[in-house]
Protein backbone atom coordinates (compact mmCIF):
# COMPACT_ATOMS: atom_id res chain seq x y z
CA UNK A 1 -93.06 -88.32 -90.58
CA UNK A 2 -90.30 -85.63 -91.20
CA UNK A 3 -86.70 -86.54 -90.80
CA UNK A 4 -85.90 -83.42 -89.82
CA UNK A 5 -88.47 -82.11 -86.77
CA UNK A 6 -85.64 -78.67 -86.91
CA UNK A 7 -87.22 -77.66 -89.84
CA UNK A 8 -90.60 -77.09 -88.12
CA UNK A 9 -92.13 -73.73 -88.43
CA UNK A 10 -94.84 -73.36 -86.57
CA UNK A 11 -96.38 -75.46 -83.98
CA UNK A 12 -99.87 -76.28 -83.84
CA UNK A 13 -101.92 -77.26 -80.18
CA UNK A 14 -104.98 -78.33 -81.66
CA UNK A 15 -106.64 -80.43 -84.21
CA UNK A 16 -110.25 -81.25 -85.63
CA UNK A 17 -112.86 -83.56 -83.87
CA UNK A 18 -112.46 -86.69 -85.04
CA UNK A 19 -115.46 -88.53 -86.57
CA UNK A 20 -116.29 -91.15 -88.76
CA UNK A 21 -117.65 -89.93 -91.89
CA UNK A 22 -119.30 -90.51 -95.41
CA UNK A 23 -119.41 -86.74 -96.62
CA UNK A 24 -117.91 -86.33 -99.88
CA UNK A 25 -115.62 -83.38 -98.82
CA UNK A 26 -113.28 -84.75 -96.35
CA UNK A 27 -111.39 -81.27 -96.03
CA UNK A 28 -112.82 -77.68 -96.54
CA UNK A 29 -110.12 -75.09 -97.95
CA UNK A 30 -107.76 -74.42 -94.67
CA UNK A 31 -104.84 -71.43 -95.47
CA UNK A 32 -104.04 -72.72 -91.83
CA UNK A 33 -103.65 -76.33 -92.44
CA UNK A 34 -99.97 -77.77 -91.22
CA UNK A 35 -101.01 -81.39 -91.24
CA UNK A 36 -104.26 -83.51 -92.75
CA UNK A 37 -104.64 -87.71 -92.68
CA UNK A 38 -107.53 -89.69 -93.97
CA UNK A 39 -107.66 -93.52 -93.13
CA UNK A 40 -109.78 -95.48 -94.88
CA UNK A 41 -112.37 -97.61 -91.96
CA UNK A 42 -115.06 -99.55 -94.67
CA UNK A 43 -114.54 -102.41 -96.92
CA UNK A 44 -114.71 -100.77 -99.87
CA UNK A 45 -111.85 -99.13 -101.84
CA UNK A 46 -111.99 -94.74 -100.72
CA UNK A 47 -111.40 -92.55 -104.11
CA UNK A 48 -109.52 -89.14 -102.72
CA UNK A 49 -108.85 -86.18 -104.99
CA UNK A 50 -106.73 -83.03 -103.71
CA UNK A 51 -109.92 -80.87 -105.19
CA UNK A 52 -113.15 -81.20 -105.48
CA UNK A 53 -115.40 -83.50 -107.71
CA UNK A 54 -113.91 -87.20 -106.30
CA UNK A 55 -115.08 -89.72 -108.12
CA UNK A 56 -113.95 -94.05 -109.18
CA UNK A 57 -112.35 -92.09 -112.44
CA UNK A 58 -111.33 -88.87 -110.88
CA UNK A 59 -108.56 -89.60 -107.74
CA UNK A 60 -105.68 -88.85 -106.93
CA UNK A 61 -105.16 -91.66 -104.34
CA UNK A 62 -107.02 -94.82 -104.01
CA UNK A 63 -107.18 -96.47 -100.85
CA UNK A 64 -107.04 -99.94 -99.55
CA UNK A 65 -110.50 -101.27 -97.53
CA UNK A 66 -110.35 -103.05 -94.72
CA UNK A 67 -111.37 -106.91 -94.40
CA UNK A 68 -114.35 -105.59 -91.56
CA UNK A 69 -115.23 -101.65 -90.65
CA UNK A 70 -113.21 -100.47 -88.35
CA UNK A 71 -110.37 -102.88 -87.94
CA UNK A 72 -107.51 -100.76 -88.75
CA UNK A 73 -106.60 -102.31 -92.04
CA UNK A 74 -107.50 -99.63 -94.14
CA UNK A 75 -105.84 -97.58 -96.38
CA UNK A 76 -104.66 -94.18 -95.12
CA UNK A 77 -102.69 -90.98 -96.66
CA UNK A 78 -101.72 -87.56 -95.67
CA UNK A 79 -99.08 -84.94 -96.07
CA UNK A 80 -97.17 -84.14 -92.45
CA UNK A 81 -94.48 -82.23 -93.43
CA UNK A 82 -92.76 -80.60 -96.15
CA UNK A 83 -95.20 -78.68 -98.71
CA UNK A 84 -98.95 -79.90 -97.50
CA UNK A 85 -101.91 -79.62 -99.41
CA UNK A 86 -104.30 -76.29 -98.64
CA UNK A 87 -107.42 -76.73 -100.40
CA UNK A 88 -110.04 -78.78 -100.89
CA UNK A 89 -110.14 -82.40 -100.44
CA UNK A 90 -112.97 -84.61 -101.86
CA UNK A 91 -113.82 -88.51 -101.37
CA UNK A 92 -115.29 -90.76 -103.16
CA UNK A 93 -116.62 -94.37 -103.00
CA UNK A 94 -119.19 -97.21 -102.32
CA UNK A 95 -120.55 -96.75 -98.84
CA UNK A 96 -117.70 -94.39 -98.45
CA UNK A 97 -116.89 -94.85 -94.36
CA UNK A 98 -113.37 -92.56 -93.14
CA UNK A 99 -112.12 -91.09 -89.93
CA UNK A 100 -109.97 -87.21 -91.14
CA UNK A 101 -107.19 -85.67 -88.84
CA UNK A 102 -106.17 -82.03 -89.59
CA UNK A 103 -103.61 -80.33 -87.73
C-alpha cells in the first residue's frame, strides 16, 4: 500500500471482473492502468513476466502455490502505487490457475 494516500493523482471507481484464469496473458497493454494484482490460487509455482513470452526460464516474479486451489495461500504481487507497470503482463506455469485485479 502507499504511505502516502496525498500523493494520489487520480482516482479510479472501477475495476476488472474478477475471474479465475489459466490464459497466458494475465494483463493486456492498459495506458489507463493505476493499479494491477495477481494472486496465485493452484498448487503449482505461477511464472509472471512484465512482457510477454512467460515462461519457467523467462519471469520476472515467481510465485508461491498454495497447499489446495483456492485456499488463499498463494503467492500474489502487484504494483499499487508509485510508478506501476503499463504493458503487457504474461503467466506462466503447470496448470497455471490465478484470479487478476486491475484498477
Amino acid at each position: 500500500m502507499c504511505a502516502d494516500y496525498r500523493s494520489i493523482i487520480c482516482q479510479r471507481g472501477t475495476a476488472n471482473t474478477p475471474a479465475i484464469s489459466s490464459s497466458t496473458t494475465a494483463l493486456a497493454a492498459n495506458t489507463a492502468r493505476s493499479l494491477w494484482t495477481i494472486q496465485n490460487l493452484g498448487t503449482n509455482p505461477l511464472f509472471v513476466l512484465l512482457g510477454s513470452g512467460a515462461s519457467a526460464t523467462v519471469f520476472h516474479v515467481v510465485l508461491k502455490g498454495g497447499t489446495a486451489n483456492d485456499d488463499g495461500l498463494g503467492g500474489s504481487v502487484g504494483q499499487e502505487c508509485g510508478v506501476v507497470y503499463i504493458g503487457i503482463i504474461t503467466i506462466a506455469g503447470t496448470s497455471p490457475r490465478y484470479t487478476v485485479t486491475e484498477i
